[in-house]
PDB file of N, CA and C in Angstrom:
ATOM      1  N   UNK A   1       0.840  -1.182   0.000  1.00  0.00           N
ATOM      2  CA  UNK A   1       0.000   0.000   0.000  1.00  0.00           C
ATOM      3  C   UNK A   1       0.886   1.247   0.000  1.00  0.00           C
ATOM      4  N   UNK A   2       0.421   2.303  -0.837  1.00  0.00           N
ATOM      5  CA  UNK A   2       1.396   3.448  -0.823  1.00  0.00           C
ATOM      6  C   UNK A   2       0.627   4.041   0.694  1.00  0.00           C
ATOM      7  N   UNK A   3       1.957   5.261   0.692  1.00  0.00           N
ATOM      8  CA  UNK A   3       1.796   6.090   2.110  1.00  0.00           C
ATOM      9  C   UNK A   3       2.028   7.598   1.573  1.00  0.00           C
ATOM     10  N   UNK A   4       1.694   8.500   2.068  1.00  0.00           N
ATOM     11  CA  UNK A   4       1.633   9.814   1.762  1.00  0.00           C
ATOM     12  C   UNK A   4       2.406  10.427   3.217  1.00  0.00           C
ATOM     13  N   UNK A   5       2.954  11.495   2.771  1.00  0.00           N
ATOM     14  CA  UNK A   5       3.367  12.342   3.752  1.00  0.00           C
ATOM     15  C   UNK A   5       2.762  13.539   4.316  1.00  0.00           C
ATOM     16  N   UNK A   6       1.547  13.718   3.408  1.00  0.00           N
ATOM     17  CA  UNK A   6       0.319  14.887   4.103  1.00  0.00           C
ATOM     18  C   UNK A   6      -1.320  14.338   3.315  1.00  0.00           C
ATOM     19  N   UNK A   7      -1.662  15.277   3.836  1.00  0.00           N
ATOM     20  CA  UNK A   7      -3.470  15.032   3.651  1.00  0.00           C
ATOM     21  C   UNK A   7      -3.582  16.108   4.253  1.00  0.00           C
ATOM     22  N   UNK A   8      -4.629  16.676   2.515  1.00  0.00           N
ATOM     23  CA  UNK A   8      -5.784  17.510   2.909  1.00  0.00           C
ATOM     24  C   UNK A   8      -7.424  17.720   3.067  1.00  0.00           C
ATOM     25  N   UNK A   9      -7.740  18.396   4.097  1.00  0.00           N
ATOM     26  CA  UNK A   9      -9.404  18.423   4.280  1.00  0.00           C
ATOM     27  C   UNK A   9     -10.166  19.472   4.109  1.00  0.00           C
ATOM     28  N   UNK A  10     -11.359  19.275   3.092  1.00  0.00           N
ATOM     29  CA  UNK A  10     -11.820  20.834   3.124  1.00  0.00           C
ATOM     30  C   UNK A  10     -13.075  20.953   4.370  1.00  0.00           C
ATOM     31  N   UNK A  11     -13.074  20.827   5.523  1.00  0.00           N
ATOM     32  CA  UNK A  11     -13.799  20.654   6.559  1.00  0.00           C
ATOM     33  C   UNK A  11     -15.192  21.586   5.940  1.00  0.00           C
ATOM     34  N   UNK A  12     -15.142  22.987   5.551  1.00  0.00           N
ATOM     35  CA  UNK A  12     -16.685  23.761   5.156  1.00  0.00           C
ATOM     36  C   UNK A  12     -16.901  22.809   3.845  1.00  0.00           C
ATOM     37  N   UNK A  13     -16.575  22.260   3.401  1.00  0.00           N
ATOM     38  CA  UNK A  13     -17.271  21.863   2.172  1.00  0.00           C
ATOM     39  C   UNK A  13     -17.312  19.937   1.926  1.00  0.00           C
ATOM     40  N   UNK A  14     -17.093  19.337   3.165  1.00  0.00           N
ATOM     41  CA  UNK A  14     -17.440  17.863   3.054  1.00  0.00           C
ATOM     42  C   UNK A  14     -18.452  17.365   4.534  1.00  0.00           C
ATOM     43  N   UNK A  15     -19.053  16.815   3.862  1.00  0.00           N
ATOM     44  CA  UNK A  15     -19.912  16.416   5.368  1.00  0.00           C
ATOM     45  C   UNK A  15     -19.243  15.642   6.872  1.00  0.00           C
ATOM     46  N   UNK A  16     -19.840  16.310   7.899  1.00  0.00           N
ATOM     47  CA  UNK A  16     -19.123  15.613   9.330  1.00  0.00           C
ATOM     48  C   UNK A  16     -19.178  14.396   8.920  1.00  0.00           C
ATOM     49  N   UNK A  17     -19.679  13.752   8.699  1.00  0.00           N
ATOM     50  CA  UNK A  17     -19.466  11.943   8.657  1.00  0.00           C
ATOM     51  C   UNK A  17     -18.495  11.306   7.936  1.00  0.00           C
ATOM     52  N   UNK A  18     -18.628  12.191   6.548  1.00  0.00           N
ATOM     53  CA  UNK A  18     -17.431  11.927   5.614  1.00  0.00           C
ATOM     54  C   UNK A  18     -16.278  11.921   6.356  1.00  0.00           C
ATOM     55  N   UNK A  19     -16.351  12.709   7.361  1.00  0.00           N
ATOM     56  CA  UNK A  19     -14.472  13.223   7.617  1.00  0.00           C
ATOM     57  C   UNK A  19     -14.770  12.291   8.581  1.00  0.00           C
ATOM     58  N   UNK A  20     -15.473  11.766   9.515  1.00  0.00           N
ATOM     59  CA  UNK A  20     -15.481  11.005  10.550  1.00  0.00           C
ATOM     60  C   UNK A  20     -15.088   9.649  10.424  1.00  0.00           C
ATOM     61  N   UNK A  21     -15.807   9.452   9.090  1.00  0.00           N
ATOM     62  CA  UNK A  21     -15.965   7.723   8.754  1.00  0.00           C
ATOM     63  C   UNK A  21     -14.377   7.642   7.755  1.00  0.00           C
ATOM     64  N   UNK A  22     -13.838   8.626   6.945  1.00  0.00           N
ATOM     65  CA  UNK A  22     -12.621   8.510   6.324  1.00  0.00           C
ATOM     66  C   UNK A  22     -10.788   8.719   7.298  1.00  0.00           C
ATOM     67  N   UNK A  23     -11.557   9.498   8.228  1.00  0.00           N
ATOM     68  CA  UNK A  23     -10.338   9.397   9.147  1.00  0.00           C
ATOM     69  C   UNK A  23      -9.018   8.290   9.808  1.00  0.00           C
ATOM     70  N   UNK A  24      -9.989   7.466  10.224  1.00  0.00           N
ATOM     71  CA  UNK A  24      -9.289   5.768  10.140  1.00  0.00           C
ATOM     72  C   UNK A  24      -8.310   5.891   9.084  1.00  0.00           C
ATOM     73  N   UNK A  25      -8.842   5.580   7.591  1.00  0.00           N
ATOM     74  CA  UNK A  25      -8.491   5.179   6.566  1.00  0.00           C
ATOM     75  C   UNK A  25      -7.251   6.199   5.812  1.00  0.00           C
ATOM     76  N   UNK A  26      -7.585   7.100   6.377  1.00  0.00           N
ATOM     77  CA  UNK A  26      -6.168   8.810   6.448  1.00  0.00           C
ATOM     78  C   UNK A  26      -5.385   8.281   7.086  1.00  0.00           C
ATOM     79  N   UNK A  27      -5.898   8.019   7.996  1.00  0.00           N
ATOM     80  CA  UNK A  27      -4.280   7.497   9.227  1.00  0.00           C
ATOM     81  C   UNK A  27      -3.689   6.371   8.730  1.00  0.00           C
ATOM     82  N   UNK A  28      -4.182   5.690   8.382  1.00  0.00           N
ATOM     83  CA  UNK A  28      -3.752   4.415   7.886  1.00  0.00           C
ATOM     84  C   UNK A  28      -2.255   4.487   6.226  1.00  0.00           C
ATOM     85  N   UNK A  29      -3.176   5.452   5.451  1.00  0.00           N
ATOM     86  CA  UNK A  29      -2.155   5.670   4.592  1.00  0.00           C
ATOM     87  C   UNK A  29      -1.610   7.159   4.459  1.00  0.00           C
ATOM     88  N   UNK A  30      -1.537   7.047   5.691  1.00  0.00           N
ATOM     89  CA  UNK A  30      -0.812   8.331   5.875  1.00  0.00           C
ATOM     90  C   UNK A  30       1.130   7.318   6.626  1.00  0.00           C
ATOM     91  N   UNK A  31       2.539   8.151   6.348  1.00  0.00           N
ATOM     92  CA  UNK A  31       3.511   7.510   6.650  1.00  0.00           C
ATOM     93  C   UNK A  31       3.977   8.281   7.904  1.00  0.00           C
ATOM     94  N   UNK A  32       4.680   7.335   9.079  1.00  0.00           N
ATOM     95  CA  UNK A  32       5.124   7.698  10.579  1.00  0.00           C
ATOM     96  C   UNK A  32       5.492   9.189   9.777  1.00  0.00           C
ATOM     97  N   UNK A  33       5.438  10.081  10.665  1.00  0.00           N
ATOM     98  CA  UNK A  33       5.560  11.490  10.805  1.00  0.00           C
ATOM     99  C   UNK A  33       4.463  12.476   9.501  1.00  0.00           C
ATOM    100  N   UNK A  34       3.635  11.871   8.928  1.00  0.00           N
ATOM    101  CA  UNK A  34       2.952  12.271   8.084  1.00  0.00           C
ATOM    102  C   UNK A  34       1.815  13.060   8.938  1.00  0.00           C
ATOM    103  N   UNK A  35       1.006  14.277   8.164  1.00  0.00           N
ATOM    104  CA  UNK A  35       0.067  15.659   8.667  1.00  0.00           C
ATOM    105  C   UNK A  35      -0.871  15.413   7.672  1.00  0.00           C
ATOM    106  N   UNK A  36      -1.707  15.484   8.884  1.00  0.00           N
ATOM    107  CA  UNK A  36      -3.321  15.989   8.377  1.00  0.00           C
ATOM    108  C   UNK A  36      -3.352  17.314   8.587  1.00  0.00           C
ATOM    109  N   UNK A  37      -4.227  17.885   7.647  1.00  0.00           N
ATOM    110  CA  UNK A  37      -4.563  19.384   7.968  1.00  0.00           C
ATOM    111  C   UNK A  37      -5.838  19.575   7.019  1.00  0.00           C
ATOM    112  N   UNK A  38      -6.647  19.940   8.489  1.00  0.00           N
ATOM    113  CA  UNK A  38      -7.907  20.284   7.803  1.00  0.00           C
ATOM    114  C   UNK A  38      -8.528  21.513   8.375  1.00  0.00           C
ATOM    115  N   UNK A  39      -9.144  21.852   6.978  1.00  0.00           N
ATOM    116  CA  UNK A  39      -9.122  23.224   6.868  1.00  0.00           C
ATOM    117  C   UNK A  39     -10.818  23.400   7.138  1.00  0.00           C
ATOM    118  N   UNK A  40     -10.369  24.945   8.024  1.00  0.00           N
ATOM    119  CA  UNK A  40     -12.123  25.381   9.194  1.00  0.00           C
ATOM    120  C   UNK A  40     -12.046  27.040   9.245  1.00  0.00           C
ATOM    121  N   UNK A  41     -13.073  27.291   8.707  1.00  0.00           N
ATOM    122  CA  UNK A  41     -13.507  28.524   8.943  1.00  0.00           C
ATOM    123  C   UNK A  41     -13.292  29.183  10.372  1.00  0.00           C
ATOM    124  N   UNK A  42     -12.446  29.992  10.572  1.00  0.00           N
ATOM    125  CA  UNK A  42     -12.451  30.921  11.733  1.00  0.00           C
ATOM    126  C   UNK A  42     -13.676  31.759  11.732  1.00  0.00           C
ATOM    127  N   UNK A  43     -13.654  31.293  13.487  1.00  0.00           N
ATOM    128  CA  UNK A  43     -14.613  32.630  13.916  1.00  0.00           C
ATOM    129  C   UNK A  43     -15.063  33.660  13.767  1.00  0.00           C
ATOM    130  N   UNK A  44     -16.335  34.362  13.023  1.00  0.00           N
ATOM    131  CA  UNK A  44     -16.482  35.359  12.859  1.00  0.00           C
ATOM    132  C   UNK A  44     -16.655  36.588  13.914  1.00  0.00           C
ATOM    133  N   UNK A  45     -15.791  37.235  13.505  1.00  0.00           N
ATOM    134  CA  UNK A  45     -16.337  38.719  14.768  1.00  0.00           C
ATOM    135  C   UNK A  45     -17.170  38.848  15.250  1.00  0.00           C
ATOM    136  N   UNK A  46     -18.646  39.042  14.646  1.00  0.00           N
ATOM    137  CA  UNK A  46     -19.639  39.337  15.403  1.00  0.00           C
ATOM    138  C   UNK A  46     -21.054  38.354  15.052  1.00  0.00           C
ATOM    139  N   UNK A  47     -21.899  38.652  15.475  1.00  0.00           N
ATOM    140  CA  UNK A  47     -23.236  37.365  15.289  1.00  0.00           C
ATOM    141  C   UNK A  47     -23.697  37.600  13.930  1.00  0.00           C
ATOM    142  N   UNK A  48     -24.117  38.285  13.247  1.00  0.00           N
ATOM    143  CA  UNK A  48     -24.545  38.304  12.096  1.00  0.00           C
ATOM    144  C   UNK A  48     -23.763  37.284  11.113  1.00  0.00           C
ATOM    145  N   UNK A  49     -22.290  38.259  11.373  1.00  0.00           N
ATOM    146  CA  UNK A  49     -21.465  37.625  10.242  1.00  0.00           C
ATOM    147  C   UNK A  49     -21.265  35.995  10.662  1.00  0.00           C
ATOM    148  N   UNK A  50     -21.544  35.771  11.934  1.00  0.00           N
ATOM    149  CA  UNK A  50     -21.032  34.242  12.272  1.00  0.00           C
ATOM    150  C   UNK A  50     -22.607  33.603  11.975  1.00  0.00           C
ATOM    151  N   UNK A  51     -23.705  34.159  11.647  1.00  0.00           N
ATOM    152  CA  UNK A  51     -24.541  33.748  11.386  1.00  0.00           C
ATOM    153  C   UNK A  51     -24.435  33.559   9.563  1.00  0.00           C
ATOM    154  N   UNK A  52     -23.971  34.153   8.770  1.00  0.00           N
ATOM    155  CA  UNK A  52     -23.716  34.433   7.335  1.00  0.00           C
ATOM    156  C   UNK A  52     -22.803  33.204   7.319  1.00  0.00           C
ATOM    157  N   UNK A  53     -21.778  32.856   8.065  1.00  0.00           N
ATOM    158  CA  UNK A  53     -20.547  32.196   7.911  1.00  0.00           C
ATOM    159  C   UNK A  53     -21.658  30.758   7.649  1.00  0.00           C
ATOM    160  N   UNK A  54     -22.325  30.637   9.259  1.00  0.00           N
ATOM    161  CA  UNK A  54     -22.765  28.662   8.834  1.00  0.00           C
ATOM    162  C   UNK A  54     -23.944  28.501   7.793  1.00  0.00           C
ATOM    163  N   UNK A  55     -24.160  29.863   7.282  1.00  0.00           N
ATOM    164  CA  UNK A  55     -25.182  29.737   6.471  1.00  0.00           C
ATOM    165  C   UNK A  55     -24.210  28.966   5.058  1.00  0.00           C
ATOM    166  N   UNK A  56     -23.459  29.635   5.094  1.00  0.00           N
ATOM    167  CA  UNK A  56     -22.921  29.035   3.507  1.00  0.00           C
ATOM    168  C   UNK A  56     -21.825  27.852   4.010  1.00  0.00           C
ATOM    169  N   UNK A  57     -21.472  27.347   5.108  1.00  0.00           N
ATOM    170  CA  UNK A  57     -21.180  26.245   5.209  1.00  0.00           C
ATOM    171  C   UNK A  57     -22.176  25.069   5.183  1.00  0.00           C
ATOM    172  N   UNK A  58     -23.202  25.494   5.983  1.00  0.00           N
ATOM    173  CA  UNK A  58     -24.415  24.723   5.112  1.00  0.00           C
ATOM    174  C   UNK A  58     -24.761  24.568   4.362  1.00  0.00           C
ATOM    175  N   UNK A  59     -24.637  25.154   3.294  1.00  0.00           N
ATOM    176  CA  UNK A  59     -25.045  25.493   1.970  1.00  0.00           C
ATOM    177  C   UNK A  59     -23.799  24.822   1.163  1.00  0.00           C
ATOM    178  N   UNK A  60     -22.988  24.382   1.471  1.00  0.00           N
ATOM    179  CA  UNK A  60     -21.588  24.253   1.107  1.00  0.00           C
ATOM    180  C   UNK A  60     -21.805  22.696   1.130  1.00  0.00           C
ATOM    181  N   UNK A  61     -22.822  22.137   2.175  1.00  0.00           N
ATOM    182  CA  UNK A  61     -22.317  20.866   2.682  1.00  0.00           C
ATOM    183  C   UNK A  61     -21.830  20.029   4.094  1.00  0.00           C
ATOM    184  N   UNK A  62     -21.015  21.210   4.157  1.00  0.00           N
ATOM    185  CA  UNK A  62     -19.611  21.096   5.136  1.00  0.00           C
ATOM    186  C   UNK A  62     -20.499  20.840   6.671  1.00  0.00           C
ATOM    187  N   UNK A  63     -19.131  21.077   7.422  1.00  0.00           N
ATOM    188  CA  UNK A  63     -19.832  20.941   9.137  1.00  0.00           C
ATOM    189  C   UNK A  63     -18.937  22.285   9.590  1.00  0.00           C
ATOM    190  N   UNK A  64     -19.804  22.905  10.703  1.00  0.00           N
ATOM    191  CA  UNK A  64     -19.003  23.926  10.995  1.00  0.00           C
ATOM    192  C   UNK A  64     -18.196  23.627  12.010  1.00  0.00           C
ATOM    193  N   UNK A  65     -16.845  23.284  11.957  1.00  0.00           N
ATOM    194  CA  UNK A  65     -15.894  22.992  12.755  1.00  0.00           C
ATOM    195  C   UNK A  65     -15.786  24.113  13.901  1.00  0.00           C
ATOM    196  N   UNK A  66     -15.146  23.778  15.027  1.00  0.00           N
ATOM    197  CA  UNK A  66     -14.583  24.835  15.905  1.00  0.00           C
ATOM    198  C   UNK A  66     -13.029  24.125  15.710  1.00  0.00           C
ATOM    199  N   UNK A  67     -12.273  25.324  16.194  1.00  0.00           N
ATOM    200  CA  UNK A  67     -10.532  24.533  16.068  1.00  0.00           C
ATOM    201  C   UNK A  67     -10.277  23.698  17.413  1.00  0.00           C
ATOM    202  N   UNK A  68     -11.408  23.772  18.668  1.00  0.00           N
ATOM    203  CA  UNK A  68     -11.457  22.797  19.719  1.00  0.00           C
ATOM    204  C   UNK A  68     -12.032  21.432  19.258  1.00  0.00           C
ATOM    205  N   UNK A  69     -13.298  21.525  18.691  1.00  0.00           N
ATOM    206  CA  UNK A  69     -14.045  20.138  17.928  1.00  0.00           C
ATOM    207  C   UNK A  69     -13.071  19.655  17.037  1.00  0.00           C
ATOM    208  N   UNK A  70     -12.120  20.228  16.066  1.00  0.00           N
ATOM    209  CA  UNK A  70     -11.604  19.582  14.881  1.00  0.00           C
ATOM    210  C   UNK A  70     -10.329  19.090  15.736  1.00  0.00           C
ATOM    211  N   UNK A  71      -9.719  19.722  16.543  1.00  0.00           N
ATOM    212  CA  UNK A  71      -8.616  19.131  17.476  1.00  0.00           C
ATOM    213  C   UNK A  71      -9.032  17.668  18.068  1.00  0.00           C
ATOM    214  N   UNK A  72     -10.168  18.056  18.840  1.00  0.00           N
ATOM    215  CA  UNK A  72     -10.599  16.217  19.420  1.00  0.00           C
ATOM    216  C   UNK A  72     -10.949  15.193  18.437  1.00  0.00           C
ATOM    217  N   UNK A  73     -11.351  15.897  17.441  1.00  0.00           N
ATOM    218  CA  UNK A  73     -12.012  14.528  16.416  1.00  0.00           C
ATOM    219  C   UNK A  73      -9.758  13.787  15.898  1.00  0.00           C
ATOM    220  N   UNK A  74      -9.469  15.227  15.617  1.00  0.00           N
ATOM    221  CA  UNK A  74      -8.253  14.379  14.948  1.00  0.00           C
ATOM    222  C   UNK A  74      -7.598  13.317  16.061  1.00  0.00           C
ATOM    223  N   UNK A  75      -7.140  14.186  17.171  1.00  0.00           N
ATOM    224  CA  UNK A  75      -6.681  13.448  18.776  1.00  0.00           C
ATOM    225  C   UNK A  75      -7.702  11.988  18.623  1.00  0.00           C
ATOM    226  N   UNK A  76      -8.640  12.289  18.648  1.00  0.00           N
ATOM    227  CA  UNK A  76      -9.518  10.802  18.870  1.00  0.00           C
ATOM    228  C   UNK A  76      -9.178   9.837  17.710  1.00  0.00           C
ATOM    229  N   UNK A  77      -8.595  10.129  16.853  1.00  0.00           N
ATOM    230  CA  UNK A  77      -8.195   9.352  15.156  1.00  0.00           C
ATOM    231  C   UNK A  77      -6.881   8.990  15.312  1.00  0.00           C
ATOM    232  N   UNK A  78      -6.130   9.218  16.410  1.00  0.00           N
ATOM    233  CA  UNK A  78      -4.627   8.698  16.261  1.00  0.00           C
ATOM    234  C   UNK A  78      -3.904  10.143  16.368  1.00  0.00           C
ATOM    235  N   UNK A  79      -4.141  11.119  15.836  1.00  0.00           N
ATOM    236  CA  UNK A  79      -3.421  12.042  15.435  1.00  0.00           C
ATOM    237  C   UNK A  79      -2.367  12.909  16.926  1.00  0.00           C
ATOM    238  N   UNK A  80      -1.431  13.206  16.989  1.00  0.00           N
ATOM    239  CA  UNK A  80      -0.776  13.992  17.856  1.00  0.00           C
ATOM    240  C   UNK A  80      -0.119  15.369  17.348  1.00  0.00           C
ATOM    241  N   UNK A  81       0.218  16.197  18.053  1.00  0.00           N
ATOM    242  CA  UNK A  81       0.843  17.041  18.284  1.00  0.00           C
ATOM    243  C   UNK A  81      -0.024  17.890  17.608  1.00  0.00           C
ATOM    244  N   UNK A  82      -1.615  17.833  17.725  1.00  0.00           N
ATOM    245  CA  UNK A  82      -2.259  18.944  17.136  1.00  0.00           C
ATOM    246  C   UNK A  82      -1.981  20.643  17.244  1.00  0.00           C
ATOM    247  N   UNK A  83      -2.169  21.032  16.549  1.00  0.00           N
ATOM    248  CA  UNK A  83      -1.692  22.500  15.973  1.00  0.00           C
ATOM    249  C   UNK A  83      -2.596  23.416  15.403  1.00  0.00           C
ATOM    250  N   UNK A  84      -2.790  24.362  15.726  1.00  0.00           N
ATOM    251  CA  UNK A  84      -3.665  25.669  14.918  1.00  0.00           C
ATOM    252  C   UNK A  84      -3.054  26.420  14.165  1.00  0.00           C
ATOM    253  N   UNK A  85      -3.021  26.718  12.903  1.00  0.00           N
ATOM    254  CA  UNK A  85      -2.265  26.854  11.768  1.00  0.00           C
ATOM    255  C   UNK A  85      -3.135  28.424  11.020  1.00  0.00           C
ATOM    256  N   UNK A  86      -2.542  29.479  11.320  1.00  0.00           N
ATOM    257  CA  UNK A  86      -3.317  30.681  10.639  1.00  0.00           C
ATOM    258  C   UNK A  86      -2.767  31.298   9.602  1.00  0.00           C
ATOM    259  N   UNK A  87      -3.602  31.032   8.211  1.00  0.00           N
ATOM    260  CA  UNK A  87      -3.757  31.467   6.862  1.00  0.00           C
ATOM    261  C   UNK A  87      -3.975  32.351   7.172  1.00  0.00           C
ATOM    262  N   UNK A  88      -3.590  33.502   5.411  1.00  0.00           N
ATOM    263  CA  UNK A  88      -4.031  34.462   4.853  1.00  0.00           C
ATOM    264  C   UNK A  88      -5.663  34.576   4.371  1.00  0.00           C
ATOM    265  N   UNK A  89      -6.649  33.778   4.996  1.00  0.00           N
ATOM    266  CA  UNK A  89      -7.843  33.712   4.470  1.00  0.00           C
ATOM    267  C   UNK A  89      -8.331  33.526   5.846  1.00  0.00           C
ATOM    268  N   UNK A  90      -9.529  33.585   5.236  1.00  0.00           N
ATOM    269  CA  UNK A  90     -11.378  33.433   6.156  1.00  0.00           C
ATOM    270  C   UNK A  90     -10.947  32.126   7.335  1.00  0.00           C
ATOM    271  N   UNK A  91     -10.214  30.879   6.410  1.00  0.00           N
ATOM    272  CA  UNK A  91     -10.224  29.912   7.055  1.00  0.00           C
ATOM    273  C   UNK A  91      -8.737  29.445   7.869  1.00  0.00           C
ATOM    274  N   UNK A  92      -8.458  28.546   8.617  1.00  0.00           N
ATOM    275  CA  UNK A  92      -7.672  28.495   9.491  1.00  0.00           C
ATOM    276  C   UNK A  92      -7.201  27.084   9.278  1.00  0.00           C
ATOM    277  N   UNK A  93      -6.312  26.119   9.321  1.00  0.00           N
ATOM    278  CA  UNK A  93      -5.952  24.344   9.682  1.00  0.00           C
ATOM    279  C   UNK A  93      -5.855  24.117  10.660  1.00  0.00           C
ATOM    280  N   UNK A  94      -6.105  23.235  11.285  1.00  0.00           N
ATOM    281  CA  UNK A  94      -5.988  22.322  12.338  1.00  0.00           C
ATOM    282  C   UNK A  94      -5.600  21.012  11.557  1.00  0.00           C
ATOM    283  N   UNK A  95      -3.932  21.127  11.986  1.00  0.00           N
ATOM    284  CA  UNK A  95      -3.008  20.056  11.652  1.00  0.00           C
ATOM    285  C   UNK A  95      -2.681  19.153  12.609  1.00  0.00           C
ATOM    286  N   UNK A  96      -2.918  17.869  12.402  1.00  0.00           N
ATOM    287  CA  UNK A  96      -2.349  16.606  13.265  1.00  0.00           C
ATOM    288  C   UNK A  96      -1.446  15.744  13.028  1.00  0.00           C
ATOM    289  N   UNK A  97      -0.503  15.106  13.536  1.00  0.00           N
ATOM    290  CA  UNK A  97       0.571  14.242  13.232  1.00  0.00           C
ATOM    291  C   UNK A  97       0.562  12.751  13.428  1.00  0.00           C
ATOM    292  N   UNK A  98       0.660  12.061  12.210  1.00  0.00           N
ATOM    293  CA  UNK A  98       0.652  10.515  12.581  1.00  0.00           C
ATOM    294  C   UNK A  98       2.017  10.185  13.673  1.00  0.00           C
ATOM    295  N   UNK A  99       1.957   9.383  14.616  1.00  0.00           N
ATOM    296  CA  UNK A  99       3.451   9.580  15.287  1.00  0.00           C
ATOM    297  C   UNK A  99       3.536   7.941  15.129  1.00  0.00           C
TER     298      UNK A  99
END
């Protein structure tokens, strides 16, 4: 079986289950020291706009991650040395490490 040295997730635009039920199968062909990083809409400033935000992640598909929820789901999948990772955009990674 091949192994990869990263994996990416578009967390707003695939369904919670998808990422739930494929996670296993990431870790698996993912290689010792290999990163997940999946990518989550940061917090919006204020209620409206954080109301606008899950509107089109809904609309998208996706699940609206928090970078605490996307940390435990990876931690609960094997993953270590989770990390909060801040882009030039809207959205943010939460990266985990196969160890």
């Amino acid at each position: 079986m091949e192994t990869y040295c990263a994996a990416f997730l578009a967390g707003p635009f695939i369904p919670r289950t998808v990422i739930e039920l494929g996670l296993p199968s990431l870790h698996r062909a993912l290689e010792p020291g290999g990163w997940v990083f999946l990518a989550i809409y940061r917090a919006a400033p204020d209620e409206l706009s954080q109301a606008l935000l899950d509107l089109r992640v809904a609309r998208s598909g996706g699940y609206d991650w928090t970078p605490a929820s996307a940390g435990k789901l990876l931690a609960d999948n094997g993953f270590q040395n989770t990390v909060e990772i801040e882009i030039a955009t809207p959205a943010m990674l939460i990266a985990g490490q196969k160890t």
